[in-house]
PDB file of N, CA and C in Angstrom:
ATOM      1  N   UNK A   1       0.856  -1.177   0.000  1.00  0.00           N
ATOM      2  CA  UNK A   1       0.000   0.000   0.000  1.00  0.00           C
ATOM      3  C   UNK A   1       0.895   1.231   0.000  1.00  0.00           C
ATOM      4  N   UNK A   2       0.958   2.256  -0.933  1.00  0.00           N
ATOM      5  CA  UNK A   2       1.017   3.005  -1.301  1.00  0.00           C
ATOM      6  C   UNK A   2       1.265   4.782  -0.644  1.00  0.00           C
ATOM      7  N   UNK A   3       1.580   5.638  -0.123  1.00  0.00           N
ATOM      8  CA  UNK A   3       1.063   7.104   0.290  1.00  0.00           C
ATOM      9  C   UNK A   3      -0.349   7.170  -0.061  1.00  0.00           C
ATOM     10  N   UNK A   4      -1.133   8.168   0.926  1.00  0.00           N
ATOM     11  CA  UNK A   4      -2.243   8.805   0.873  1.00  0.00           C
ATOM     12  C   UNK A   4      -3.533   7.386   0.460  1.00  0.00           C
ATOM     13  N   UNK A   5      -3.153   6.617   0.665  1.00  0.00           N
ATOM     14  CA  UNK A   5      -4.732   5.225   0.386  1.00  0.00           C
ATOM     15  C   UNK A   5      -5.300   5.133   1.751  1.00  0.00           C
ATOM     16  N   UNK A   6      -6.301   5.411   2.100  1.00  0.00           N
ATOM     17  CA  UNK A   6      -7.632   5.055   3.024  1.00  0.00           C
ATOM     18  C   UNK A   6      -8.343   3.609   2.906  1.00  0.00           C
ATOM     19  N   UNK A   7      -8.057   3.183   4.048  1.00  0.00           N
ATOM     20  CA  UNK A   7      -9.133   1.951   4.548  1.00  0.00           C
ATOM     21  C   UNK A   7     -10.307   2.176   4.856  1.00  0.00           C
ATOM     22  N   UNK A   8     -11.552   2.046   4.558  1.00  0.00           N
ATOM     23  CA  UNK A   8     -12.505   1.560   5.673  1.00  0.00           C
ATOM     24  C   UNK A   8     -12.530   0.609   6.590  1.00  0.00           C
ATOM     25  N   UNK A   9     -12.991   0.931   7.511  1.00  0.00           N
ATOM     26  CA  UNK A   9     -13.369  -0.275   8.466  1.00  0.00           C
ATOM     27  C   UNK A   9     -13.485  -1.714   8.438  1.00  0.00           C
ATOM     28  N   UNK A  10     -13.042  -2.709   8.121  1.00  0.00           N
ATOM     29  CA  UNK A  10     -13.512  -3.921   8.140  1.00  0.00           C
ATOM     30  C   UNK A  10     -12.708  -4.688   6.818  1.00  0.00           C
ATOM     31  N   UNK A  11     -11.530  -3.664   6.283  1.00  0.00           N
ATOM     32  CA  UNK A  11     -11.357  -3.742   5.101  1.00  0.00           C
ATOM     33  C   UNK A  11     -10.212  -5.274   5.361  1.00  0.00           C
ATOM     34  N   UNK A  12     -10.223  -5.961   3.922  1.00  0.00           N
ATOM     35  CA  UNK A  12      -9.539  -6.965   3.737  1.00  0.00           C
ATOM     36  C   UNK A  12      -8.455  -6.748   2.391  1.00  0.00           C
ATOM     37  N   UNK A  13      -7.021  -6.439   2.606  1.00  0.00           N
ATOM     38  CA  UNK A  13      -6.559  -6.497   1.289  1.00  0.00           C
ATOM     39  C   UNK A  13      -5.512  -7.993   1.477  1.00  0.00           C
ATOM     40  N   UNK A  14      -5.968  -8.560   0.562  1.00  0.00           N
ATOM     41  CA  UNK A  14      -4.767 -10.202   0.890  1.00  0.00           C
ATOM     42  C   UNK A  14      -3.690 -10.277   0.439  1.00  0.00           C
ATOM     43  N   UNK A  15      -2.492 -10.695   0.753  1.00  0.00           N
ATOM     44  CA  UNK A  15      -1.143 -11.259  -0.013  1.00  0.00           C
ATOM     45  C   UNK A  15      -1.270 -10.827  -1.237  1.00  0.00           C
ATOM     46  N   UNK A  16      -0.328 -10.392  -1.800  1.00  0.00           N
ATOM     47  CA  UNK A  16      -0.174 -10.214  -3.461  1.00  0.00           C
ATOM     48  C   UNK A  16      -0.466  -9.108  -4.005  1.00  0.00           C
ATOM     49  N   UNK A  17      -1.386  -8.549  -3.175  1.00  0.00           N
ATOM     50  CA  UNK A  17      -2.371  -7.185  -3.745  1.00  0.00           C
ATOM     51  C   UNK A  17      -1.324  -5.986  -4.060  1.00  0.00           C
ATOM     52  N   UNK A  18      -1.226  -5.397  -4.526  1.00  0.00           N
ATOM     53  CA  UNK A  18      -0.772  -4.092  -4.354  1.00  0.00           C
ATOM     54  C   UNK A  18      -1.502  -2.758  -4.845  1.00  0.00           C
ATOM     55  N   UNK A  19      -1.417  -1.242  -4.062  1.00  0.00           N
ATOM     56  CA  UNK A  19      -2.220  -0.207  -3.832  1.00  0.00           C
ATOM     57  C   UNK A  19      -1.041   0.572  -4.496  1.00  0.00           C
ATOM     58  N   UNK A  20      -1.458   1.225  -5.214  1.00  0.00           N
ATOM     59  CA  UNK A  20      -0.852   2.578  -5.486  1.00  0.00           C
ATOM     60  C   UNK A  20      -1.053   3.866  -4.472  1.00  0.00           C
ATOM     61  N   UNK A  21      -0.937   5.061  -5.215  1.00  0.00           N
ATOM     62  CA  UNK A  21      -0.848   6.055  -4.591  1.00  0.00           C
ATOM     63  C   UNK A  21      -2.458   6.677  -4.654  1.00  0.00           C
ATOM     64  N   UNK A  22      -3.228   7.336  -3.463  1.00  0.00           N
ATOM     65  CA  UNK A  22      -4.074   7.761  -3.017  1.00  0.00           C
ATOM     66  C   UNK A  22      -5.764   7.070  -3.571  1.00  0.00           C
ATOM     67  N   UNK A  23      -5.557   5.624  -3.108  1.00  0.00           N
ATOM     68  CA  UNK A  23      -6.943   4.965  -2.966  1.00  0.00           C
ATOM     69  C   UNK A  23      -7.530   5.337  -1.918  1.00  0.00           C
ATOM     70  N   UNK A  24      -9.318   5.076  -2.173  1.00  0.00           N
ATOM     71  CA  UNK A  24      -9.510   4.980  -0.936  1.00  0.00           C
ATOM     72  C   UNK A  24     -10.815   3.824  -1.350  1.00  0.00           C
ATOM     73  N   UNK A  25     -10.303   2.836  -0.393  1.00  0.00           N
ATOM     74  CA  UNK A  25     -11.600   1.577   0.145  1.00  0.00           C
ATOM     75  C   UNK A  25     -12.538   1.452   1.245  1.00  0.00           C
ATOM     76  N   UNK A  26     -14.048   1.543   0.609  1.00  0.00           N
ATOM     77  CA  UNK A  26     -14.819   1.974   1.467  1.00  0.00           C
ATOM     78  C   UNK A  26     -14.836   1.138   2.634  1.00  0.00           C
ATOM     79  N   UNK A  27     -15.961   0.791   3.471  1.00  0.00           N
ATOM     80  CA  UNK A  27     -16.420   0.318   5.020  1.00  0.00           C
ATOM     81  C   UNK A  27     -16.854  -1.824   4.089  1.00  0.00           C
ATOM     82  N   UNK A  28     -16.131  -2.651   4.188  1.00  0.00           N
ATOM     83  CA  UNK A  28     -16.188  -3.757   4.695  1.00  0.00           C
ATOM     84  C   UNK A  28     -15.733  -4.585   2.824  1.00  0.00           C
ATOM     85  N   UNK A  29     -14.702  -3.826   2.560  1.00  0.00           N
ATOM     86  CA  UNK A  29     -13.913  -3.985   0.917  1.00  0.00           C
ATOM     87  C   UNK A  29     -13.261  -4.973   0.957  1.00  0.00           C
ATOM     88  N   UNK A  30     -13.386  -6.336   0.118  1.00  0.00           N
ATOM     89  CA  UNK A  30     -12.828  -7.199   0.426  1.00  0.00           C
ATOM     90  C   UNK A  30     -11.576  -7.545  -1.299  1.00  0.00           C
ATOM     91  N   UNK A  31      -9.987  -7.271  -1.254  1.00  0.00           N
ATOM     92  CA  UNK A  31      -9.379  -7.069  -2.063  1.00  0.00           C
ATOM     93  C   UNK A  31      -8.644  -8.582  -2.080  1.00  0.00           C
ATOM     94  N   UNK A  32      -8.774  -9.501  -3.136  1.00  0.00           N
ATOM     95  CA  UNK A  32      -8.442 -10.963  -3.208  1.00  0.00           C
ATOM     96  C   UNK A  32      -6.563 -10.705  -3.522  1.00  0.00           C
ATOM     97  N   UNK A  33      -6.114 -11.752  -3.256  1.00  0.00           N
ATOM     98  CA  UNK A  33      -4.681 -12.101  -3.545  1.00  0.00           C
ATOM     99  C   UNK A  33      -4.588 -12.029  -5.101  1.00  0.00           C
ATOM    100  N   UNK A  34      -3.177 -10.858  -5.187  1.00  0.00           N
ATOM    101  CA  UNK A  34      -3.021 -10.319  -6.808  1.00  0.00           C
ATOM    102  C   UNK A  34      -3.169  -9.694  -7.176  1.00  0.00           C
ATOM    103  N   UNK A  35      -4.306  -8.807  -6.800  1.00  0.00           N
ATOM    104  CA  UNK A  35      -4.971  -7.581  -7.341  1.00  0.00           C
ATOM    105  C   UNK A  35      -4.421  -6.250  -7.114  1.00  0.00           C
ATOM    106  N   UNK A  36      -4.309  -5.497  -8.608  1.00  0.00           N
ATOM    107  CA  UNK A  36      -3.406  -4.606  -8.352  1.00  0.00           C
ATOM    108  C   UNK A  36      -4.561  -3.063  -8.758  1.00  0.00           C
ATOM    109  N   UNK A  37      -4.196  -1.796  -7.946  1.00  0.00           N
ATOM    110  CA  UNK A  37      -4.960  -1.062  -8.008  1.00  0.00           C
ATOM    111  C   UNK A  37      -3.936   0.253  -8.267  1.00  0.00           C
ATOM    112  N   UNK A  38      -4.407   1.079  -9.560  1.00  0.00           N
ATOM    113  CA  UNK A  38      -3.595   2.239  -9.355  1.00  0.00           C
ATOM    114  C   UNK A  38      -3.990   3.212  -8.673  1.00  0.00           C
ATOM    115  N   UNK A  39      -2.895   4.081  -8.720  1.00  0.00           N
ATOM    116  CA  UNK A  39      -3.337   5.687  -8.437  1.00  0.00           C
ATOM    117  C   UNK A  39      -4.652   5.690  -8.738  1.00  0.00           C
ATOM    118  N   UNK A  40      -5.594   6.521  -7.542  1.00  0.00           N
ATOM    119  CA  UNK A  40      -6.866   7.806  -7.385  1.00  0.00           C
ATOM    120  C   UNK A  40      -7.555   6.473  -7.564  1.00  0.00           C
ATOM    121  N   UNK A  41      -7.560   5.602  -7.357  1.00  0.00           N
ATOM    122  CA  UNK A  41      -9.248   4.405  -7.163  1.00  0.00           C
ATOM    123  C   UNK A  41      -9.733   4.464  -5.889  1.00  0.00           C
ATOM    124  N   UNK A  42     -11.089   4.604  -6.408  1.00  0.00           N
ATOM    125  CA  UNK A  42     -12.254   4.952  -5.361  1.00  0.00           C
ATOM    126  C   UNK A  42     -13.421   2.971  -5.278  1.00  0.00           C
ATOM    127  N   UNK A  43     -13.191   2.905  -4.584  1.00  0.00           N
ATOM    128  CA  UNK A  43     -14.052   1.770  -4.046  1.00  0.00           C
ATOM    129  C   UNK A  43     -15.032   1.364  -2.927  1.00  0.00           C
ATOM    130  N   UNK A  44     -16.383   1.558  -3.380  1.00  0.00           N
ATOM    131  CA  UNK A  44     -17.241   1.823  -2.481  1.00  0.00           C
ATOM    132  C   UNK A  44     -17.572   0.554  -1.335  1.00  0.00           C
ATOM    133  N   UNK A  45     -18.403   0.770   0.085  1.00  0.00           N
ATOM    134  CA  UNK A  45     -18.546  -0.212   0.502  1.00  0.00           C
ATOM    135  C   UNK A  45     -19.164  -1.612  -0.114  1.00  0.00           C
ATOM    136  N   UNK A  46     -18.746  -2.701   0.771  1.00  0.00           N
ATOM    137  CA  UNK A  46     -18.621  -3.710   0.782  1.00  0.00           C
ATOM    138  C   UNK A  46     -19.233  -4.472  -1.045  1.00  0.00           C
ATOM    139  N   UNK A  47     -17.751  -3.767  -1.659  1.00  0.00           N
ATOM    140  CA  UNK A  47     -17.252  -4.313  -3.031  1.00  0.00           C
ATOM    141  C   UNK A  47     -16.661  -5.574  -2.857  1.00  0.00           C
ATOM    142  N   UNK A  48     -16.161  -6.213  -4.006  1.00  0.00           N
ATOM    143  CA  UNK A  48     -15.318  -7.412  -3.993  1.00  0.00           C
ATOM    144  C   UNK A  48     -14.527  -7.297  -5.128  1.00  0.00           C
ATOM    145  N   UNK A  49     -13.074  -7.289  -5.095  1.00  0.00           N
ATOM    146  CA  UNK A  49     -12.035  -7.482  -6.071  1.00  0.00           C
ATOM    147  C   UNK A  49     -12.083  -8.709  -5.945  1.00  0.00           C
ATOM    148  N   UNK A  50     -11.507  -9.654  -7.129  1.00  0.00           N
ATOM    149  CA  UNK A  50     -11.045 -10.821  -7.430  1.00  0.00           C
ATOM    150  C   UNK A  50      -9.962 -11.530  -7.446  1.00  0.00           C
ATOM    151  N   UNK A  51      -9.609 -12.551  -7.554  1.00  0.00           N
ATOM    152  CA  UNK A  51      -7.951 -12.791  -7.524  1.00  0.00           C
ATOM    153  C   UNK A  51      -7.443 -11.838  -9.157  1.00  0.00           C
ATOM    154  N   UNK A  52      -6.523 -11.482  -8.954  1.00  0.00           N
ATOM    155  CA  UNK A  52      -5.321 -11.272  -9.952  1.00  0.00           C
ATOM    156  C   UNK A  52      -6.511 -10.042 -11.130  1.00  0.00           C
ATOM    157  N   UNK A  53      -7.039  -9.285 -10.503  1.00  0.00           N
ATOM    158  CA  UNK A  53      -8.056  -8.215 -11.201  1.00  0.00           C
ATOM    159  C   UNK A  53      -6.935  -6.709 -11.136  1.00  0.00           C
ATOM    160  N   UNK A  54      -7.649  -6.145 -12.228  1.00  0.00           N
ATOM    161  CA  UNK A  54      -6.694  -4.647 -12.457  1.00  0.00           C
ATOM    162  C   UNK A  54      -7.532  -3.350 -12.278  1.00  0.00           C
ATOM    163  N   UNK A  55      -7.416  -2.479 -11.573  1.00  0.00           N
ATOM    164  CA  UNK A  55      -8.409  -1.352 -11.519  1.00  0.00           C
ATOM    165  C   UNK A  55      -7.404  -0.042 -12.468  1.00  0.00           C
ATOM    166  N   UNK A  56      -7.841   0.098 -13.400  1.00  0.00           N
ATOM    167  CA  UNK A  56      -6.646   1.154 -13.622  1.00  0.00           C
ATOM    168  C   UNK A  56      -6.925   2.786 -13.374  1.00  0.00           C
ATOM    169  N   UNK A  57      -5.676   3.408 -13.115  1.00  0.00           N
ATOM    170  CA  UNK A  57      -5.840   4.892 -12.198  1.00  0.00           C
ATOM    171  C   UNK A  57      -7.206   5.829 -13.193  1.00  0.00           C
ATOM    172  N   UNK A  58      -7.544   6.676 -11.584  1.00  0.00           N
ATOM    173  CA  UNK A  58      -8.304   6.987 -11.602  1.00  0.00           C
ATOM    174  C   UNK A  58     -10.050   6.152 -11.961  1.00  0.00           C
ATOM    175  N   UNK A  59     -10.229   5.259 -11.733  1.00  0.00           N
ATOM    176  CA  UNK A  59     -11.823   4.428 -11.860  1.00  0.00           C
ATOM    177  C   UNK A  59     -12.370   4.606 -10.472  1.00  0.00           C
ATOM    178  N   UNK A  60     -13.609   4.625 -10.197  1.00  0.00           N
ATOM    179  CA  UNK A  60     -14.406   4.704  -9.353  1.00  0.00           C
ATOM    180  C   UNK A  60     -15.112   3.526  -9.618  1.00  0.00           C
ATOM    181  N   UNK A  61     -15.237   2.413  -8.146  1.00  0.00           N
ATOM    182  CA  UNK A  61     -16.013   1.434  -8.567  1.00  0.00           C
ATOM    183  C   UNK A  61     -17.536   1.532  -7.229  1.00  0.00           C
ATOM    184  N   UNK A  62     -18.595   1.274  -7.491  1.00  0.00           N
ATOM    185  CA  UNK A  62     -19.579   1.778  -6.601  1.00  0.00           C
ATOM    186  C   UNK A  62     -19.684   0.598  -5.537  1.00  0.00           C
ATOM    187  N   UNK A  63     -21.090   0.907  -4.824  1.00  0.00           N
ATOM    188  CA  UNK A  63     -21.019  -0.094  -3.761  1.00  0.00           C
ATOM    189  C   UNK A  63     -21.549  -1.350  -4.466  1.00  0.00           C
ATOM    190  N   UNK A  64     -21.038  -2.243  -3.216  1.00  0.00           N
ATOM    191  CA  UNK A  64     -21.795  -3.624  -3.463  1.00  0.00           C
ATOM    192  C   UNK A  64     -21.605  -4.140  -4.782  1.00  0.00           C
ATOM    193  N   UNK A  65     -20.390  -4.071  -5.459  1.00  0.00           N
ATOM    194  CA  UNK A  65     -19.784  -3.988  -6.688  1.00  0.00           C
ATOM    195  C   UNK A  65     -19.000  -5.675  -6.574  1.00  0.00           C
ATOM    196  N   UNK A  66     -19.269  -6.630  -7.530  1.00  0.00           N
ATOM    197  CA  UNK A  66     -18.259  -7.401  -7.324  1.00  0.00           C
ATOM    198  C   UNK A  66     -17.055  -7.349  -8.665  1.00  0.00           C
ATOM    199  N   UNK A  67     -16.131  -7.758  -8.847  1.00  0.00           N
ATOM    200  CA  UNK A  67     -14.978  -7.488  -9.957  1.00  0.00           C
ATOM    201  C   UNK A  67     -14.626  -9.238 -10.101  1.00  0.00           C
ATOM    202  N   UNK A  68     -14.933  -9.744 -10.956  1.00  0.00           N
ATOM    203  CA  UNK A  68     -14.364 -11.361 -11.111  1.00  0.00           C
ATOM    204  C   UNK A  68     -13.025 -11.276 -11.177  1.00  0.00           C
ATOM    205  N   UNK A  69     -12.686 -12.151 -11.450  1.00  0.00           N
ATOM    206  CA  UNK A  69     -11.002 -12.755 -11.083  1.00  0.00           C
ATOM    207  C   UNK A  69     -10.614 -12.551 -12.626  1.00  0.00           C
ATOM    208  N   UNK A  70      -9.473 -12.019 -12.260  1.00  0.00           N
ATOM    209  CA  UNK A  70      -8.563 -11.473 -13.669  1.00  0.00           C
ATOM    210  C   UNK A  70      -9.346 -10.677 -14.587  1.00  0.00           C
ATOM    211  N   UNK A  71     -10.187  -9.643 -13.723  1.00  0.00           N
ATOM    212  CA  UNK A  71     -10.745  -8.548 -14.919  1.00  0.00           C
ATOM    213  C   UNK A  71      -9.560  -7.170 -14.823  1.00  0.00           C
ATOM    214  N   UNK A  72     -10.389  -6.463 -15.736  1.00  0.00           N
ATOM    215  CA  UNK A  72      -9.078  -5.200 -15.946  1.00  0.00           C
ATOM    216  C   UNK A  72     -10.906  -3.910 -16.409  1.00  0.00           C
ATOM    217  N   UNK A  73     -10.303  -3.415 -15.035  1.00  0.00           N
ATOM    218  CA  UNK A  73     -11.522  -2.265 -14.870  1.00  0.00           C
ATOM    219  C   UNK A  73     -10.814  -0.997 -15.442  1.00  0.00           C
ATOM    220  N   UNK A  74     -11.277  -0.473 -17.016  1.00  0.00           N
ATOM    221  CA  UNK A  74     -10.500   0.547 -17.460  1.00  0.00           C
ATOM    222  C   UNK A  74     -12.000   1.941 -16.920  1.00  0.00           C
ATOM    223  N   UNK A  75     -13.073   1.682 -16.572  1.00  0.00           N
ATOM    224  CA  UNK A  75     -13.726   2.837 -16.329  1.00  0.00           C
ATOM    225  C   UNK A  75     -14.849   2.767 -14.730  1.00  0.00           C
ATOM    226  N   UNK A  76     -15.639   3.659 -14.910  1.00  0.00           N
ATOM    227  CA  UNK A  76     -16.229   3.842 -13.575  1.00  0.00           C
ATOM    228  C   UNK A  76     -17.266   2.332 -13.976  1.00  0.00           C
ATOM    229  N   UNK A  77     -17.433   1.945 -12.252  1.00  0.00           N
ATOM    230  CA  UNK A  77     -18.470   0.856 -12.260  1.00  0.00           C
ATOM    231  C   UNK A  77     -19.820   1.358 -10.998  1.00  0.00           C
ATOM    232  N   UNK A  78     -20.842   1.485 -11.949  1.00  0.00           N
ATOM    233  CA  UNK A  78     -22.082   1.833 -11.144  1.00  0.00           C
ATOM    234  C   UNK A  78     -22.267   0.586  -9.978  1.00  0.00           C
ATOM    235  N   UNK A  79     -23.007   1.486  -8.952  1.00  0.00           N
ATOM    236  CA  UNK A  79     -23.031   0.469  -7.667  1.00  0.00           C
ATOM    237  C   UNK A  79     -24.354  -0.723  -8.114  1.00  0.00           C
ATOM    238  N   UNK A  80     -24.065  -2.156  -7.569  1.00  0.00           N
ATOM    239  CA  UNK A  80     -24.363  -3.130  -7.254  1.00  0.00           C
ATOM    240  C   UNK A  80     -24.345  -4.470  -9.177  1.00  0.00           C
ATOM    241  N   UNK A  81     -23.628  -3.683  -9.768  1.00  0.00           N
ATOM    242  CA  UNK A  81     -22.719  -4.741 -10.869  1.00  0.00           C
ATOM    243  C   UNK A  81     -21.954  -5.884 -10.779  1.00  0.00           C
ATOM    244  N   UNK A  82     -21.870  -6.787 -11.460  1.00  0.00           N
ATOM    245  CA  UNK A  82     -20.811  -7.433 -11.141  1.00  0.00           C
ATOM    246  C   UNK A  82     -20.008  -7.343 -13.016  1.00  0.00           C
ATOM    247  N   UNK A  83     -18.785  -7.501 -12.484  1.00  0.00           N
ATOM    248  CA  UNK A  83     -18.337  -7.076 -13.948  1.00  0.00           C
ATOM    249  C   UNK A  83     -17.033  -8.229 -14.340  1.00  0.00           C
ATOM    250  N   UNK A  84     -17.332  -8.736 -15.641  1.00  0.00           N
ATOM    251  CA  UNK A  84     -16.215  -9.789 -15.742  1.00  0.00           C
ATOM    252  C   UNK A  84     -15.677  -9.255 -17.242  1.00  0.00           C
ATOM    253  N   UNK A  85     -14.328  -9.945 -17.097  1.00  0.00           N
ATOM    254  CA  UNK A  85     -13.654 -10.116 -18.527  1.00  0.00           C
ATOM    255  C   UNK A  85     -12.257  -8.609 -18.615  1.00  0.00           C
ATOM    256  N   UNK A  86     -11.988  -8.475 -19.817  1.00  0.00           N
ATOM    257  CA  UNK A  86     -11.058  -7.517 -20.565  1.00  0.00           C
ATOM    258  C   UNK A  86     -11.215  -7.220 -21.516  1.00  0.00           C
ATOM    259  N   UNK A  87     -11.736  -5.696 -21.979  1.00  0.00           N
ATOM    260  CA  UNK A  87     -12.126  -4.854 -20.109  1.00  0.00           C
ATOM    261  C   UNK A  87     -12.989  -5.648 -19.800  1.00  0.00           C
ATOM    262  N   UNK A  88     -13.047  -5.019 -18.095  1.00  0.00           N
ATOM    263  CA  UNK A  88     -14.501  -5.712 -17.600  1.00  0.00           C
ATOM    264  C   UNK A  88     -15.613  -5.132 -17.942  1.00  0.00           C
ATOM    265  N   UNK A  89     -16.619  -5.955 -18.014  1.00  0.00           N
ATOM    266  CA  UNK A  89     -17.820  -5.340 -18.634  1.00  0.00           C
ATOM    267  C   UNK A  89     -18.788  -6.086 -17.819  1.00  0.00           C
ATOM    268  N   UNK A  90     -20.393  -5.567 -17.626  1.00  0.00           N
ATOM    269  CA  UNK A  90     -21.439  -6.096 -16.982  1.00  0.00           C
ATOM    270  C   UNK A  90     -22.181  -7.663 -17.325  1.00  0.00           C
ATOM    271  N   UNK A  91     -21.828  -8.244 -16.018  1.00  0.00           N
ATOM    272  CA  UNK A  91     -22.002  -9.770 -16.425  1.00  0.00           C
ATOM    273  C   UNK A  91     -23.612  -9.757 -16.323  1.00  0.00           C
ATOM    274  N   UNK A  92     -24.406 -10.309 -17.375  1.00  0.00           N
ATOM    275  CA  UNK A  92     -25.763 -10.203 -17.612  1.00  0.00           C
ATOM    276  C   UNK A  92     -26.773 -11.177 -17.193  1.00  0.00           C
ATOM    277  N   UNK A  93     -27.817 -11.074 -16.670  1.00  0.00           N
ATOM    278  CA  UNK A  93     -28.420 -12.416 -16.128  1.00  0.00           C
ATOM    279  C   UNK A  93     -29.063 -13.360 -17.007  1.00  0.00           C
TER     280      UNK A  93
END
């Protein structure tokens, strides 16, 4: 983790992860082993990163957001999505 990145409360970042410079993860963010986040990402409460997923600088991801394993988030993600692939995009029911 990085200068200037904010935790919320309850937050989980696992082995492998790495934070750039000035994130901030909301109240109960759970960040899987691998996952790498740049500069200025905003991540709302109780989101879910994936194993080995990419947020790239500056994205805002909303609440209750999940990110599958090995996606690559090039833009903002509205709250309660789940988003898979490269880029990630909205997994559909």
């Amino acid at each position: 983790m990085n200068i200037g990145s904010v935790l919320g409360d309850g937050c989980i970042v696992n082995t492998a992860a790495t934070l750039d410079h000035d994130n901030c993860l909301g109240v109960g963010v759970h960040i899987s082993p691998g996952v790498h986040l740049a500069g200025n990402v905003g991540i709302g409460d109780r989101s879910w990163v994936g194993i080995g997923a990419s947020v790239i600088q500056g994205c805002d991801i909303g609440h209750d957001v999940i990110v599958g394993a090995g996606a690559v988030v090039t833009k903002d993600i509205i709250d309660g999505l789940t988003v898979v692939g490269v880029p990630a995009q909205e997994l559909k029911k």
